[in-house]
C-alpha atoms as a PDB file:
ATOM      1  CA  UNK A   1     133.236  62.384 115.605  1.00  0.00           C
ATOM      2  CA  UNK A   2     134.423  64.287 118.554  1.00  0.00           C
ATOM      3  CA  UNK A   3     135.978  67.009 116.391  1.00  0.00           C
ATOM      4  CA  UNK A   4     132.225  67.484 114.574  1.00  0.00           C
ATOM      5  CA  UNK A   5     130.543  67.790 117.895  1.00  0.00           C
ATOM      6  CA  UNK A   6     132.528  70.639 119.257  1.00  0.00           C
ATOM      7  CA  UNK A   7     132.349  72.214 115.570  1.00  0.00           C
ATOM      8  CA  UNK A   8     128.380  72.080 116.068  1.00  0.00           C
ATOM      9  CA  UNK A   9     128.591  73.628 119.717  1.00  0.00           C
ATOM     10  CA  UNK A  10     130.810  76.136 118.045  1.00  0.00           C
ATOM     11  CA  UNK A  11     132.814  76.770 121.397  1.00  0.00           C
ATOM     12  CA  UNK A  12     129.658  77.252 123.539  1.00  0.00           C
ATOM     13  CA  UNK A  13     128.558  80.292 121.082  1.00  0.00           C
ATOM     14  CA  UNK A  14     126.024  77.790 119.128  1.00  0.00           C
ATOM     15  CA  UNK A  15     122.799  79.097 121.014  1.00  0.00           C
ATOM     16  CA  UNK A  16     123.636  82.439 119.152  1.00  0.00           C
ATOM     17  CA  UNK A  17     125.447  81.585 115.617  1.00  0.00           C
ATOM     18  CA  UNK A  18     122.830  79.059 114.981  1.00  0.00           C
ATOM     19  CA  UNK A  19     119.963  81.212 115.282  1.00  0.00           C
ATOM     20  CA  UNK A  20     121.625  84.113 113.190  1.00  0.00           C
ATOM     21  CA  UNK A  21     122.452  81.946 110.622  1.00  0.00           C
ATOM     22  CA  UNK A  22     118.921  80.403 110.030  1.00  0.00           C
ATOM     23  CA  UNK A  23     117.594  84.832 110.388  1.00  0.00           C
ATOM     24  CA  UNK A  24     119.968  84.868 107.495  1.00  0.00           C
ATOM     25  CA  UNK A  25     118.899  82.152 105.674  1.00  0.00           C
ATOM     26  CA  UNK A  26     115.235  83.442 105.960  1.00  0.00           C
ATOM     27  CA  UNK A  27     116.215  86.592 104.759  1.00  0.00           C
ATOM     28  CA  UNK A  28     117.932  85.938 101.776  1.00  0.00           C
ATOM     29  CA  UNK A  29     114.573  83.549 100.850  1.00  0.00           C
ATOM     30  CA  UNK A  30     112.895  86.261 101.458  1.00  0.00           C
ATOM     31  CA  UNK A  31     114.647  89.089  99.625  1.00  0.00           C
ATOM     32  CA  UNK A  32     114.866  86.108  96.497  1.00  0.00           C
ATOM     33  CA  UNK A  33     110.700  85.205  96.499  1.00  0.00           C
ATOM     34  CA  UNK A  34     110.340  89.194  96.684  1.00  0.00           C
ATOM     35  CA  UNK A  35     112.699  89.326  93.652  1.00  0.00           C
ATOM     36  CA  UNK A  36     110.769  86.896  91.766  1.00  0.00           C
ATOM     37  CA  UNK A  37     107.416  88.094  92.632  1.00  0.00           C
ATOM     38  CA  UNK A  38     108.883  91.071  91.307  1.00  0.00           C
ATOM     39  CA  UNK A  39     110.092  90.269  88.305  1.00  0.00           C
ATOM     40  CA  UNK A  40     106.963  88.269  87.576  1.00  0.00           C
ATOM     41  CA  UNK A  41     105.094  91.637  87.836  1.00  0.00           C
ATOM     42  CA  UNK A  42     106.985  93.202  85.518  1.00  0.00           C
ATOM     43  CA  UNK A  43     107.003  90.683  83.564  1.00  0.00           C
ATOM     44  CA  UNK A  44     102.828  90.903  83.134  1.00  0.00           C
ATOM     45  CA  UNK A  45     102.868  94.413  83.443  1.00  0.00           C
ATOM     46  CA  UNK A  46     105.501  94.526  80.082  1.00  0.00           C
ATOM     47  CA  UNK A  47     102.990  92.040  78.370  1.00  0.00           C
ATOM     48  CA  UNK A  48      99.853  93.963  78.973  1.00  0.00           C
ATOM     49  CA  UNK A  49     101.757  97.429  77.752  1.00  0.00           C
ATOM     50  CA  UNK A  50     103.597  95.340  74.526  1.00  0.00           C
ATOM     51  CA  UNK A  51     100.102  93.810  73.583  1.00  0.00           C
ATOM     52  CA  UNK A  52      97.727  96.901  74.007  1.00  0.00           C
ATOM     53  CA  UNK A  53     100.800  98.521  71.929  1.00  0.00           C
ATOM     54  CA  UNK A  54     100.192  95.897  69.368  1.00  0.00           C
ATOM     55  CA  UNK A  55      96.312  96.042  69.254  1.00  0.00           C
ATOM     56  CA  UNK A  56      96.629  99.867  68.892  1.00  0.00           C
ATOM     57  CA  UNK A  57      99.261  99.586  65.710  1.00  0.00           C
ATOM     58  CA  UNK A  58      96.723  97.451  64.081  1.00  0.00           C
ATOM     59  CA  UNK A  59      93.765  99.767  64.392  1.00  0.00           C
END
């Protein structure tokens, strides 16, 4: 249990690699909803153009 503590305090340096890993964390859930919200635009945006494609074709 000993050996887990001192990995948390991470030789004294925990008040800075703690912090930088949870920025990193929050930035890669960031860059991923940004990506999705993305890709769900497109994804509407691609509908919209396929369907007014499709309503032209049949006129």
């Amino acid at each position: 249990m000993e050996n887990l503590a001192q990995y948390f305090q991470m030789g004294g340096y925990a008040a800075f690699v703690w912090p930088a890993y949870g920025l990193g964390l929050i930035g890669l859930v960031g860059v991923l909803w940004l990506s999705l919200k993305s890709w769900k635009d497109a994804e509407q945006e691609f509908s919209g153009l396929k369907s007014s494609r499709d309503d032209g074709a049949s006129s």
